[in-house]
N, C-alpha and C. Protein backbone atom coordinates (compact mmCIF):
# COMPACT_ATOMS: atom_id res chain seq x y z
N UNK A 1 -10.70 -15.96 -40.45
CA UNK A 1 -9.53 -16.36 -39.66
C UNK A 1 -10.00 -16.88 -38.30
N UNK A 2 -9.37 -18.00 -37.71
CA UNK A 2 -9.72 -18.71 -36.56
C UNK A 2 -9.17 -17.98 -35.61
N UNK A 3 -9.82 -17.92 -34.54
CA UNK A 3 -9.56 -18.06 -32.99
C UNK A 3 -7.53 -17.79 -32.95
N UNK A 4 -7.12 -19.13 -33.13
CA UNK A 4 -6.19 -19.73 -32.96
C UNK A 4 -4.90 -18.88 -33.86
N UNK A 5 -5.31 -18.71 -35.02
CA UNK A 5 -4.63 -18.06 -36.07
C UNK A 5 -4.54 -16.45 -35.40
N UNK A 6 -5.47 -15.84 -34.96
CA UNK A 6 -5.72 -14.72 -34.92
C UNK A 6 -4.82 -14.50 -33.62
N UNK A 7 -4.66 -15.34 -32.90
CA UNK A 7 -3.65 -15.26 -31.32
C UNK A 7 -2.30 -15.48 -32.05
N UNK A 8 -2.23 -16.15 -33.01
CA UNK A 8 -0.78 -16.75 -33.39
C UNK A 8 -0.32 -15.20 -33.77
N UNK A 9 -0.90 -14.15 -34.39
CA UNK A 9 -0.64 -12.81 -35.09
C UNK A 9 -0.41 -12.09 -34.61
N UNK A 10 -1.05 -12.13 -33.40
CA UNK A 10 -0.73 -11.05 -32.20
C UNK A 10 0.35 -11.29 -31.29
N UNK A 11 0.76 -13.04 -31.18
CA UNK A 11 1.91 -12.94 -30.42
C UNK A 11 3.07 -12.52 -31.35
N UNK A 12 2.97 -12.91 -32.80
CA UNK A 12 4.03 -12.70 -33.87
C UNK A 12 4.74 -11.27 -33.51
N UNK A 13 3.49 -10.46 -33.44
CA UNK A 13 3.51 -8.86 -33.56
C UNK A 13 3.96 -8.17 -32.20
N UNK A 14 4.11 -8.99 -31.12
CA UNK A 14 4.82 -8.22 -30.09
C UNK A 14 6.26 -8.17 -30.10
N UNK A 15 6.38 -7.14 -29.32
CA UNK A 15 8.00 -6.59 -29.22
C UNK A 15 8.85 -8.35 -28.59
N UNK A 16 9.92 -8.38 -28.69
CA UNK A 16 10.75 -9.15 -28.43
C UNK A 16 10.82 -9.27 -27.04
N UNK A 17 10.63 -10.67 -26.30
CA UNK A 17 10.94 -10.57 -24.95
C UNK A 17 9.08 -9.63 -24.11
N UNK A 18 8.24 -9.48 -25.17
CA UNK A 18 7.42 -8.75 -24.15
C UNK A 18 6.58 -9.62 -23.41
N UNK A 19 6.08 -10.03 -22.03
CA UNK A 19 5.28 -10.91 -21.84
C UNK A 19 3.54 -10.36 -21.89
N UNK A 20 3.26 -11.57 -21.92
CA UNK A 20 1.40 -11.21 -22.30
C UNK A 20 0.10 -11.74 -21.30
N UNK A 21 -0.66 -11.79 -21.36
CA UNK A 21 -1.31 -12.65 -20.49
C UNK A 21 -2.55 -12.84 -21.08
N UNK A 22 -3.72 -13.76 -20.75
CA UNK A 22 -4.66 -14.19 -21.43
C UNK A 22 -5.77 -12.93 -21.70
N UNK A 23 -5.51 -12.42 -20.99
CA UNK A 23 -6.55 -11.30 -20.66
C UNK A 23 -6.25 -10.05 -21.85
N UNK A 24 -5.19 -10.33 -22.64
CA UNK A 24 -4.83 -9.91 -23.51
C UNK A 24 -5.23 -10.25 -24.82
N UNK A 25 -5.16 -11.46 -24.93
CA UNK A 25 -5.80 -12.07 -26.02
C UNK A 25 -7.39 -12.32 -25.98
N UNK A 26 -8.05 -11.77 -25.22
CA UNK A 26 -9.52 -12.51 -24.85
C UNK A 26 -10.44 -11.47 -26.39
N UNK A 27 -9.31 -10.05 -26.80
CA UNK A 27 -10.18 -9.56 -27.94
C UNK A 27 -9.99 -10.40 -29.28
N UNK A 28 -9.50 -11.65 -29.13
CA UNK A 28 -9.26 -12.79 -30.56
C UNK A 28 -10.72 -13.85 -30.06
N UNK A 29 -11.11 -13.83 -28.98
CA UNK A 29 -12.29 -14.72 -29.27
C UNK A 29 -13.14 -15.03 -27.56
N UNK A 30 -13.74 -15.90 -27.41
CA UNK A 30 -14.25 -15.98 -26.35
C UNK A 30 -13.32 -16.70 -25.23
N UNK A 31 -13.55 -16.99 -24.08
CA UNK A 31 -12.71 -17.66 -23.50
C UNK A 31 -12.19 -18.69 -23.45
N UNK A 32 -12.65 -19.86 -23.78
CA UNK A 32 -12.66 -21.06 -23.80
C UNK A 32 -11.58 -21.36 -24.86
N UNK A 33 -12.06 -20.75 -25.98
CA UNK A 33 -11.14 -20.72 -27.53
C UNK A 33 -10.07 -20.14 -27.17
N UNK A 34 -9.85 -18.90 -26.24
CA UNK A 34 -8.33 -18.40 -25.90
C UNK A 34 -7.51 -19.32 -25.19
N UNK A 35 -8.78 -19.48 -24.23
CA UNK A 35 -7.35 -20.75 -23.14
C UNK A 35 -7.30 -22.04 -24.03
N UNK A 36 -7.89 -22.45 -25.19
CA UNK A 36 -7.29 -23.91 -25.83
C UNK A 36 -6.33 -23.32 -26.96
N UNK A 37 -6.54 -22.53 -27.14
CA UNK A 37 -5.39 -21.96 -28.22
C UNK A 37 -3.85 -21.87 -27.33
N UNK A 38 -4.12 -20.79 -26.19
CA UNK A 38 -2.96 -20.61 -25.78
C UNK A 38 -2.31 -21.77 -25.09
N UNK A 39 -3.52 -23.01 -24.71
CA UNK A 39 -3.05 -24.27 -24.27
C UNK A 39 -1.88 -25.33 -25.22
N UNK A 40 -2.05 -25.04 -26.56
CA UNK A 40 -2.39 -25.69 -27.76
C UNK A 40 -0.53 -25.12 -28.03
N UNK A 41 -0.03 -23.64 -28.00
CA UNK A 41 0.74 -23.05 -28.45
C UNK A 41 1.42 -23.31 -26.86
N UNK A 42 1.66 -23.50 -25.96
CA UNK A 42 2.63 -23.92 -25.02
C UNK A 42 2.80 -25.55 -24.78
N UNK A 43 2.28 -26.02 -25.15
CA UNK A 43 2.31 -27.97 -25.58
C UNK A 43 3.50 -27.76 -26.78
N UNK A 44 3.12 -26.91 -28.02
CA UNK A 44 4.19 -26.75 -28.48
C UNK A 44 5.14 -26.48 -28.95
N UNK A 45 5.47 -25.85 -27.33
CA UNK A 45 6.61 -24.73 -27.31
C UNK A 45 6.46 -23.92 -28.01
N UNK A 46 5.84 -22.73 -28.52
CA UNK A 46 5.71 -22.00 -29.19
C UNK A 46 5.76 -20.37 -28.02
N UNK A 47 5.27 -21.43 -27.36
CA UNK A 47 5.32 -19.79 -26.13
C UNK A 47 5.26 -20.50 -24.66
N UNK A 48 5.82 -20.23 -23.55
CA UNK A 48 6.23 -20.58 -22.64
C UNK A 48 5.32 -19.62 -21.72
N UNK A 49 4.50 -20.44 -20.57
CA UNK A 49 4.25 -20.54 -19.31
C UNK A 49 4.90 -20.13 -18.07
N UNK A 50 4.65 -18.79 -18.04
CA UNK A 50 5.63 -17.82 -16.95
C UNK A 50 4.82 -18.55 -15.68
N UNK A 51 3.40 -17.79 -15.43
CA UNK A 51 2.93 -18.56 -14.45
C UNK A 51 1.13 -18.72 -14.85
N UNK A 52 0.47 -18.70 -13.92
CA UNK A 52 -0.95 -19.09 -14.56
C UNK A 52 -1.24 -17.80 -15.19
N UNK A 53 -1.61 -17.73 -16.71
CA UNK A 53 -2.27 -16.78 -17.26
C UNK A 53 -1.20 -15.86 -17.86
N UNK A 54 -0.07 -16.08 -17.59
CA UNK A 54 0.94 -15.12 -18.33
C UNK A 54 1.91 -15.74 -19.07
N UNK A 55 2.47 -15.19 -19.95
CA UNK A 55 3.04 -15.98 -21.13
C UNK A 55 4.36 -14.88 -21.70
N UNK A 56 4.63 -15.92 -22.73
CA UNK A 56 6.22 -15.21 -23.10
C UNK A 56 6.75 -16.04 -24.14
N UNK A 57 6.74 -15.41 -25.58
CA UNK A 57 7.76 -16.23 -25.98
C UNK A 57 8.61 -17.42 -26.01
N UNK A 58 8.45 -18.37 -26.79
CA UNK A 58 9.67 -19.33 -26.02
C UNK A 58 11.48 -19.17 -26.84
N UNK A 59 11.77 -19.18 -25.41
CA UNK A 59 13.28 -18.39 -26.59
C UNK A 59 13.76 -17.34 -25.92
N UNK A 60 12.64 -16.28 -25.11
CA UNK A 60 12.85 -14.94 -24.97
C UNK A 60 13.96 -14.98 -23.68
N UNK A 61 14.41 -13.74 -23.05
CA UNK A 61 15.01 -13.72 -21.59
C UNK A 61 14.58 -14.33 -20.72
N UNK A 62 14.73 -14.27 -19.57
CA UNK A 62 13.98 -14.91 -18.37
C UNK A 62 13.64 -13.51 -17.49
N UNK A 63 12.19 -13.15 -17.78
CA UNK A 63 11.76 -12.38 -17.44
C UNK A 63 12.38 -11.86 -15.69
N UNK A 64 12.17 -11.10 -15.27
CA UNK A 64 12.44 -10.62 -13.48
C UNK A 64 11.18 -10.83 -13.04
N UNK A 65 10.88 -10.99 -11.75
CA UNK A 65 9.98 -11.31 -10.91
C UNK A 65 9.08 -9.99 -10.71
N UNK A 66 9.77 -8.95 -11.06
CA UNK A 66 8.69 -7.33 -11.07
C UNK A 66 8.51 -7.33 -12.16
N UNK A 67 8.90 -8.11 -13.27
CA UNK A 67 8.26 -7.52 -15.08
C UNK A 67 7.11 -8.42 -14.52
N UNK A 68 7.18 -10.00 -13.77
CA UNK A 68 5.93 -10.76 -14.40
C UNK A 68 4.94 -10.25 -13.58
N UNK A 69 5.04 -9.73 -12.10
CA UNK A 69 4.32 -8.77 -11.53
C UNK A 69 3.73 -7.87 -11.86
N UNK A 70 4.20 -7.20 -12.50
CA UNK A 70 3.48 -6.04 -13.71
C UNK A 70 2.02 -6.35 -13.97
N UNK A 71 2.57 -7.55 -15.30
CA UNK A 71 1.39 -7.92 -16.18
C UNK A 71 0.25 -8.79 -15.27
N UNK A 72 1.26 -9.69 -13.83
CA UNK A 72 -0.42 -10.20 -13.40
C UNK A 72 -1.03 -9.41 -12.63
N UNK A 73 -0.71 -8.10 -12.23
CA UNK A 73 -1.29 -7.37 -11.41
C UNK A 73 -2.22 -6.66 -12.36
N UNK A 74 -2.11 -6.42 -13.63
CA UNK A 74 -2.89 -5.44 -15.06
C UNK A 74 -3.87 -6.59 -15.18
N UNK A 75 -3.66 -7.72 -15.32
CA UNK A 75 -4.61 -8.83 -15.56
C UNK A 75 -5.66 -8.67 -14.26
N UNK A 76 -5.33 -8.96 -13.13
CA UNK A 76 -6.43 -8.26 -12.58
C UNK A 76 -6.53 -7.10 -12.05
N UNK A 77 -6.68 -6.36 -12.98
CA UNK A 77 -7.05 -5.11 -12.78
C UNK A 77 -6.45 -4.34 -11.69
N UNK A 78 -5.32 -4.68 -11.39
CA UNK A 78 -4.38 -3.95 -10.19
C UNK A 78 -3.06 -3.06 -10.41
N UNK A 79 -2.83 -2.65 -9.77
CA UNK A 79 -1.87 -1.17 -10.29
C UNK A 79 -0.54 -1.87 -9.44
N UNK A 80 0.71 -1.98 -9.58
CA UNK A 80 1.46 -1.64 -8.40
C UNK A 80 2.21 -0.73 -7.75
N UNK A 81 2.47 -0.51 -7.30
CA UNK A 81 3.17 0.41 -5.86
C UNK A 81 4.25 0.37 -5.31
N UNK A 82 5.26 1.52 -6.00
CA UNK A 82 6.39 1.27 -5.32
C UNK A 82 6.43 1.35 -3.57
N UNK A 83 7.01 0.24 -3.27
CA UNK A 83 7.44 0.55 -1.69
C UNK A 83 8.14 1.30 -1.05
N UNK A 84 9.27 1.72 -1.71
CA UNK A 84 10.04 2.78 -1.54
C UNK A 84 11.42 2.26 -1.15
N UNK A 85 11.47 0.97 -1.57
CA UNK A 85 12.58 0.06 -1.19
C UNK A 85 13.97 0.44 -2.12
N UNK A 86 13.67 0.44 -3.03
CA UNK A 86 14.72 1.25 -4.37
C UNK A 86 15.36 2.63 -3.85
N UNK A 87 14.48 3.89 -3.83
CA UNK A 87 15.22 5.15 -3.57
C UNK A 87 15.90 4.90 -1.89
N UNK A 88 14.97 3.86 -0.92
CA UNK A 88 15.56 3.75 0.28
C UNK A 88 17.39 3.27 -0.26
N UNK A 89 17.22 2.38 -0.55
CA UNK A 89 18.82 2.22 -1.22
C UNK A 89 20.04 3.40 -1.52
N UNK A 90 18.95 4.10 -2.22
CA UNK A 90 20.00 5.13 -3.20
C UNK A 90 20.43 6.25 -2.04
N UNK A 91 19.35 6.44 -1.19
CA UNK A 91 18.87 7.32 -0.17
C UNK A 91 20.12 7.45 1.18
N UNK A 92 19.96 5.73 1.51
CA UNK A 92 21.06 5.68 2.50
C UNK A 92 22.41 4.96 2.36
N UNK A 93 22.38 4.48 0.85
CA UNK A 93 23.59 3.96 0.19
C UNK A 93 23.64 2.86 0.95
N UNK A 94 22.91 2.22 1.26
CA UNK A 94 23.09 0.55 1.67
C UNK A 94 21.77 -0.42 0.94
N UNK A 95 22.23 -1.67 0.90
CA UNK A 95 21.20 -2.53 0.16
C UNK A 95 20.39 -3.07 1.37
N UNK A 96 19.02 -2.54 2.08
CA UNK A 96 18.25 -3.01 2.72
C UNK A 96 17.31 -4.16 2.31
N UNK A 97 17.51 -4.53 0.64
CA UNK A 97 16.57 -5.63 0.43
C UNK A 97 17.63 -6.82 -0.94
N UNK A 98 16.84 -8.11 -0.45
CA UNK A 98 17.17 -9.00 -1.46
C UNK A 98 16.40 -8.57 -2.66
N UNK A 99 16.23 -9.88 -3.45
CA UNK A 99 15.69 -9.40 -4.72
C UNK A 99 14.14 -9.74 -4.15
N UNK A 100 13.31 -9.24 -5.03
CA UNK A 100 11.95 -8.39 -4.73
C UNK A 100 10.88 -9.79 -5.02
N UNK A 101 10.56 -10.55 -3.73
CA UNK A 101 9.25 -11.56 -4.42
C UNK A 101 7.90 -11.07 -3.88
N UNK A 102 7.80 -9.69 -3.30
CA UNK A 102 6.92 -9.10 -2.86
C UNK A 102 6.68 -7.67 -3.02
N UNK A 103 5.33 -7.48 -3.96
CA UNK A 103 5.15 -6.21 -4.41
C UNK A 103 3.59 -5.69 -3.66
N UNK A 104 3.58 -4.16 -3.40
CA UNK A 104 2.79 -4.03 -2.98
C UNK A 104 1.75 -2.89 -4.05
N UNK A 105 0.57 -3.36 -3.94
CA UNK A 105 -0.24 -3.50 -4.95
C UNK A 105 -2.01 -2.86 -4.57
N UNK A 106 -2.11 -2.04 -5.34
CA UNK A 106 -3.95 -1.67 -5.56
C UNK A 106 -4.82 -2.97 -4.90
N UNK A 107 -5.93 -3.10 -4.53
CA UNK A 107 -6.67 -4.07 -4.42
C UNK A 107 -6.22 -5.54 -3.27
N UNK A 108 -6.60 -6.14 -3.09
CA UNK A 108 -6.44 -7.32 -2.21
C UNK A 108 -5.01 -7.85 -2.46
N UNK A 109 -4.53 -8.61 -1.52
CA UNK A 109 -3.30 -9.23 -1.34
C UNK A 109 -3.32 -10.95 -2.45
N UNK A 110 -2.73 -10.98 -3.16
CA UNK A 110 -3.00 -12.61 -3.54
C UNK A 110 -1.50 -12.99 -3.63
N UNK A 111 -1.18 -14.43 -4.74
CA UNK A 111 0.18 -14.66 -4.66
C UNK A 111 0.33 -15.87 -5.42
N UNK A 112 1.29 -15.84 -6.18
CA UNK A 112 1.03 -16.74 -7.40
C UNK A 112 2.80 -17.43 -7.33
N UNK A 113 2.91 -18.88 -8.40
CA UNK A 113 4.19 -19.13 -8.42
C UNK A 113 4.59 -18.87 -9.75
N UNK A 114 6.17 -18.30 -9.23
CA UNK A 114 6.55 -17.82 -10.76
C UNK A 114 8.05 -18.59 -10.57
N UNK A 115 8.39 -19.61 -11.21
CA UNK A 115 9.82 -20.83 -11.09
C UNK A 115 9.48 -21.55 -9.79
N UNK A 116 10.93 -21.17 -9.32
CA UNK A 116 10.86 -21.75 -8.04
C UNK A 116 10.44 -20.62 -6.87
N UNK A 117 9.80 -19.78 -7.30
CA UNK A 117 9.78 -18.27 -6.36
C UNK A 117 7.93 -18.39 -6.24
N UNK A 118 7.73 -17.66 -4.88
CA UNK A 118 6.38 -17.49 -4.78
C UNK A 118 6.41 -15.80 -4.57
N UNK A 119 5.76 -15.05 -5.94
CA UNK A 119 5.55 -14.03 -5.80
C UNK A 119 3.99 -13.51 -5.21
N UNK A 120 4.25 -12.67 -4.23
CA UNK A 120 3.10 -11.85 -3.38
C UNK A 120 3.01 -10.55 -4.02
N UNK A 121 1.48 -10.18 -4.24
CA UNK A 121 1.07 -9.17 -4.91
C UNK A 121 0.03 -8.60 -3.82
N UNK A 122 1.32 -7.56 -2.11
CA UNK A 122 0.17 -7.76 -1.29
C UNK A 122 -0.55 -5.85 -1.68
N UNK A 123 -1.77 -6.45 -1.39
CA UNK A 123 -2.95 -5.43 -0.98
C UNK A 123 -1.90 -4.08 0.14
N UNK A 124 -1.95 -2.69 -0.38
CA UNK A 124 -1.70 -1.45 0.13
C UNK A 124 -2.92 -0.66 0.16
N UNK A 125 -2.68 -0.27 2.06
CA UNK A 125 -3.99 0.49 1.93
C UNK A 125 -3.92 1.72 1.27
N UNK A 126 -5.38 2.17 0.94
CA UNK A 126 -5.47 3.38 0.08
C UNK A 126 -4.78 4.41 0.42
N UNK A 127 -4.51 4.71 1.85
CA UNK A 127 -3.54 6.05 1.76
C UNK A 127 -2.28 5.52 1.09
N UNK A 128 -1.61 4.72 1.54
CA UNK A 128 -0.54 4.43 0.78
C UNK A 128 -0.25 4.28 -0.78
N UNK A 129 -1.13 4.49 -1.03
CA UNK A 129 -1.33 3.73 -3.05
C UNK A 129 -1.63 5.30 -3.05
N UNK A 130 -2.26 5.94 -2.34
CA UNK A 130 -2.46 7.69 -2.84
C UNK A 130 -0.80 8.57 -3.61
N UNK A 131 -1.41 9.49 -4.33
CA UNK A 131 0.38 9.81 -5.04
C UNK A 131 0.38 8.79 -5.92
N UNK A 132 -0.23 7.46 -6.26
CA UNK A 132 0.82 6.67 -7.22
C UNK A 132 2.07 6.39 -7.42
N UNK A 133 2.84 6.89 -8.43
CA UNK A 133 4.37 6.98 -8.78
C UNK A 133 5.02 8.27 -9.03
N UNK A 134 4.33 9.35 -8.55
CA UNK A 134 4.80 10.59 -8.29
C UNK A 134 6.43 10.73 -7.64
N UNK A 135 7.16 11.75 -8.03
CA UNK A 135 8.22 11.58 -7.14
C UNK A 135 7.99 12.02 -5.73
N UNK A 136 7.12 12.49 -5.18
CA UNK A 136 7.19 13.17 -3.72
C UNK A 136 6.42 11.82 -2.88
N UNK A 137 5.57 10.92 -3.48
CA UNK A 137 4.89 9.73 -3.04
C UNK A 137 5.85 8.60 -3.03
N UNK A 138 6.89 8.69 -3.84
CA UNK A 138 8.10 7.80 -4.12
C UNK A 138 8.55 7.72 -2.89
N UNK A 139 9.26 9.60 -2.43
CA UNK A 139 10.23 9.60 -0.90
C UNK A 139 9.44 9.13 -0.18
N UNK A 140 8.28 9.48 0.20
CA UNK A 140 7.67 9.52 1.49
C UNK A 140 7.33 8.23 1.86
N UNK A 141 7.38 7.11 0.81
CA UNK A 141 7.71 5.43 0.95
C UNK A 141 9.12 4.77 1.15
N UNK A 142 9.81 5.79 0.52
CA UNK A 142 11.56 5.29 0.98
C UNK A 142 11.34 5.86 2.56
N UNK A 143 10.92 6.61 3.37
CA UNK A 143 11.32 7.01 4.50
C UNK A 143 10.27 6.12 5.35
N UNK A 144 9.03 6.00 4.72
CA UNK A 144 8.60 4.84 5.44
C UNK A 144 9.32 3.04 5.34
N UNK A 145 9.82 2.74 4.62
CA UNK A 145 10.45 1.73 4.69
C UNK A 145 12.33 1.84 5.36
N UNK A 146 12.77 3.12 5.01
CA UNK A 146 14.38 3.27 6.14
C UNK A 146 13.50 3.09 7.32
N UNK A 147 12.37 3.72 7.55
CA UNK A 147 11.92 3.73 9.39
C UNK A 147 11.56 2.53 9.61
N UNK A 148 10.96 1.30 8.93
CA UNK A 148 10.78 0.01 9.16
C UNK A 148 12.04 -0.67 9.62
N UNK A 149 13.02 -0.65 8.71
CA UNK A 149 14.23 -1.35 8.12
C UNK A 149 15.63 -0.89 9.45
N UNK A 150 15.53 0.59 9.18
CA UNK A 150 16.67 0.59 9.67
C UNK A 150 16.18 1.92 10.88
N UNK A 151 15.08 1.89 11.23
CA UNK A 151 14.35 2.63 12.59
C UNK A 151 14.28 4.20 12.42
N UNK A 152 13.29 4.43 13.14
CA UNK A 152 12.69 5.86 13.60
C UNK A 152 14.09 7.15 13.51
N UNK A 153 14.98 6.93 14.30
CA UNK A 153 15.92 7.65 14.47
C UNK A 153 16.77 7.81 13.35
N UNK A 154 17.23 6.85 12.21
CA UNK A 154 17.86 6.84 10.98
C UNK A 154 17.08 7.56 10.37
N UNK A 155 15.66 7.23 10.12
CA UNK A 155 14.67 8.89 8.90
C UNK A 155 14.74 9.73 9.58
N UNK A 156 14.52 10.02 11.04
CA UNK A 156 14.73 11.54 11.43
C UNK A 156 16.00 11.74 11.17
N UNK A 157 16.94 11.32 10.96
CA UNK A 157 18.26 11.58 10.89
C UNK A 157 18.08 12.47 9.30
N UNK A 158 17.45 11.80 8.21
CA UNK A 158 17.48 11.86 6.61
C UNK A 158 16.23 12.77 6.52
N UNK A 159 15.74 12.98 7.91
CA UNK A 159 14.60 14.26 7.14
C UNK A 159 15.36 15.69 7.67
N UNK A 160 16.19 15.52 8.55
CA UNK A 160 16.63 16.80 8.68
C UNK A 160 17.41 17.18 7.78
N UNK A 161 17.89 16.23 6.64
CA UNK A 161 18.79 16.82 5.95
C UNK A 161 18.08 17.51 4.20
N UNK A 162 16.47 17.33 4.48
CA UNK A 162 15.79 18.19 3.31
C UNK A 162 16.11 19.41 3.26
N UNK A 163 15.83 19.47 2.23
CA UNK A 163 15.43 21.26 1.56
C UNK A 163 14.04 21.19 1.48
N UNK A 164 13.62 22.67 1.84
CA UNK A 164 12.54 23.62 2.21
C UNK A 164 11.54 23.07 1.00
N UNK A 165 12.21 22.75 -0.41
CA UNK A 165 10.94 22.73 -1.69
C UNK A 165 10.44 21.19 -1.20
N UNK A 166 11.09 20.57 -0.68
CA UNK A 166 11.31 18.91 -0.72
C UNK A 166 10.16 18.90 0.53
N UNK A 167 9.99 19.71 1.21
CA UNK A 167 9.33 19.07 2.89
C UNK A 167 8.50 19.88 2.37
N UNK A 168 7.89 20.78 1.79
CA UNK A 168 6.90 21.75 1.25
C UNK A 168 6.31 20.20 0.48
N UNK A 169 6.66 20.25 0.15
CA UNK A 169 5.85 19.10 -1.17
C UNK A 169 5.74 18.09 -0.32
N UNK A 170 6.04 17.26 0.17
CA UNK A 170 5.78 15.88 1.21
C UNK A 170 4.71 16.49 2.19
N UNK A 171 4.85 18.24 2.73
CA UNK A 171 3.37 17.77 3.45
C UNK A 171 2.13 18.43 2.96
N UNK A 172 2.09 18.35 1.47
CA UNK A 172 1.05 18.95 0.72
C UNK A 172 0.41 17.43 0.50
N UNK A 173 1.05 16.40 1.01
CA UNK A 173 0.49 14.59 1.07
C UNK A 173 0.70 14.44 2.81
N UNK A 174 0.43 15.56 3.49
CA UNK A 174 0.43 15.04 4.84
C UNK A 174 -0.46 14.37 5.63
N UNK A 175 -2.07 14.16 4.87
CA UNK A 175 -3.29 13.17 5.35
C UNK A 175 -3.31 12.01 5.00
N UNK A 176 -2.19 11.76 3.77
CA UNK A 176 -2.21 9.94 3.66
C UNK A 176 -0.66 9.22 3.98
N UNK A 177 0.13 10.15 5.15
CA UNK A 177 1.48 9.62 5.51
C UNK A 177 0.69 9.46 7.18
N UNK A 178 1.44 8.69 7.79
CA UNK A 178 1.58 8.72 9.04
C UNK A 178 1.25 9.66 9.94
N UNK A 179 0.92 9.70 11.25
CA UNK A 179 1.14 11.13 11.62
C UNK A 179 2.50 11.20 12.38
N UNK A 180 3.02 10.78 12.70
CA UNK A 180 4.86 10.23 13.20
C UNK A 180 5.23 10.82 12.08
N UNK A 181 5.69 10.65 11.03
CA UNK A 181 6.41 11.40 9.39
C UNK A 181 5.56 12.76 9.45
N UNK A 182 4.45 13.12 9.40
CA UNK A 182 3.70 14.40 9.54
C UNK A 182 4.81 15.05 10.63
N UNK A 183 4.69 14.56 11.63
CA UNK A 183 5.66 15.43 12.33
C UNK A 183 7.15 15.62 12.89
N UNK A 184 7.99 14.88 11.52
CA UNK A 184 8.97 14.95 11.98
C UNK A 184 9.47 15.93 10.10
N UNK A 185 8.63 15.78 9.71
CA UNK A 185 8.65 16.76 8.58
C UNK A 185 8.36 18.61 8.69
N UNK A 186 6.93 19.00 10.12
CA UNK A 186 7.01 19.82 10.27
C UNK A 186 7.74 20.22 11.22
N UNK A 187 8.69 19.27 12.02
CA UNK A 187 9.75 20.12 12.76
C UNK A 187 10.67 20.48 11.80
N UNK A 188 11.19 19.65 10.96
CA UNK A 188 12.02 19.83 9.63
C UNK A 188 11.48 20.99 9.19
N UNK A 189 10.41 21.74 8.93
CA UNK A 189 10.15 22.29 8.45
C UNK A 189 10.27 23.90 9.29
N UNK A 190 9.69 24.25 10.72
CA UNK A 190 9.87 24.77 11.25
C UNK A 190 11.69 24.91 11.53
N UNK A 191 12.38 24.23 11.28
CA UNK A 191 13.78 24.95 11.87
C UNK A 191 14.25 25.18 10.76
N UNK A 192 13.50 25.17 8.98
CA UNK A 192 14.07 25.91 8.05
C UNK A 192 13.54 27.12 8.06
N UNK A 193 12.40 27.27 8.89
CA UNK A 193 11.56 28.69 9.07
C UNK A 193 12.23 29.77 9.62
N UNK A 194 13.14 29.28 10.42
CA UNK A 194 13.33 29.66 12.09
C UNK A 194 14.21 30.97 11.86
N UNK A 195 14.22 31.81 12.14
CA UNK A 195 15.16 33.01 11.86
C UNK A 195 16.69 32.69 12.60
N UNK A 196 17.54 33.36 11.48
CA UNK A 196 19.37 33.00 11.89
C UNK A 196 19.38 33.41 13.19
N UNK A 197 20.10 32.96 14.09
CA UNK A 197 20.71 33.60 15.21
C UNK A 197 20.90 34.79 15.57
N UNK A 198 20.72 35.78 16.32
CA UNK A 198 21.27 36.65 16.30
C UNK A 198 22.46 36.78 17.10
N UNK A 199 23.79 37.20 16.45
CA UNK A 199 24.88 37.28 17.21
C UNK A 199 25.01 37.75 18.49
N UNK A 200 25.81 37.55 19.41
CA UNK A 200 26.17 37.69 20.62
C UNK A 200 26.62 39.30 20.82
């Protein structure tokens, strides 16, 4: 079985709507033979040209700008990173962002075109990419982006309103947050410490 045949089988065999990228197909043959095959099968129409190196069905949905992000960030070898722009939403019940042409990402900053959109795949430094997609690495990026977005005084506003398990866990990640969030978490934390009043 050829090169060519052997890519045609593997796109047959994916889920509906899934996109792919070359780097996917490179176990059907060497390089050269992948990119004239997959050249060969978007000439005609057989599979459609998301952006360089990623592919899709022709026929399928119109992918979102974070699915095709996904796969070119896996193509090179990059992870992405929620910003914390999503739970910031849910968090303060307002929409602080349009739709998403900028993801932040493992490894160096690059940026590719996907339609008429130029998606950025920028470089996060390592403390920030620390946690991954954990939920306690999740908040502690929604409160860094309300403090960008909508300022200092709005997250102190939303950290005083934790519970004790919630600020326990955010500063068990207190060497790769800020030290500004470090300490507006252990005042949060100290006035859940703090003994009740004693009456008059």
């Amino acid at each position: 079985m050829t090169c060519f045949d052997e890519i045609v089988n593997a796109i047959e065999a994916l889920p509906a709507d899934e996109i792919f990228s070359t780097r996917d197909m490179l176990e059907h043959g060497f390089r050269d033979e992948v990119d004239q095959a997959l050249f060969k099968l978007v000439r005609s129409e057989y599979i459609t040209r998301l952006t360089w190196g990623v592919f899709i069905k022709s026929g399928s949905r119109q992918p979102s700008a974070y699915e095709v992000a996904q796969v070119k960030a896996k193509a090179f070898g990059k992870t992405l990173v929620t910003n914390g722009a999503e739970l910031a939403n849910e968090i303060t019940g307002r929409n602080t962002t349009r739709e998403q042409t900028e993801f932040h990402c493992t490894g160096r900053t690059t940026s590719f075109k996907f339609g008429h959109q130029r998606i950025t795949l920028k470089g996060t430094c390592a403390k920030l990419a620390q946690g991954e997609e954990s939920e306690t690495a999740q908040f502690i990026r929604a409160l860094l982006f309300i403090a960008k977005k909508l300022g200092y005084l709005y997250m102190l506003k939303i950290t005083y309103s934790l519970n004790l398990e919630r600020v326990m866990a955010m500063l068990k990640s207190a060497a790769w947050m800020p030290e500004w969030l470090g300490d507006a978490l252990r005042w949060r934390l100290e006035e859940l410490l703090a003994p009740p009043p004693v009456p008059a």
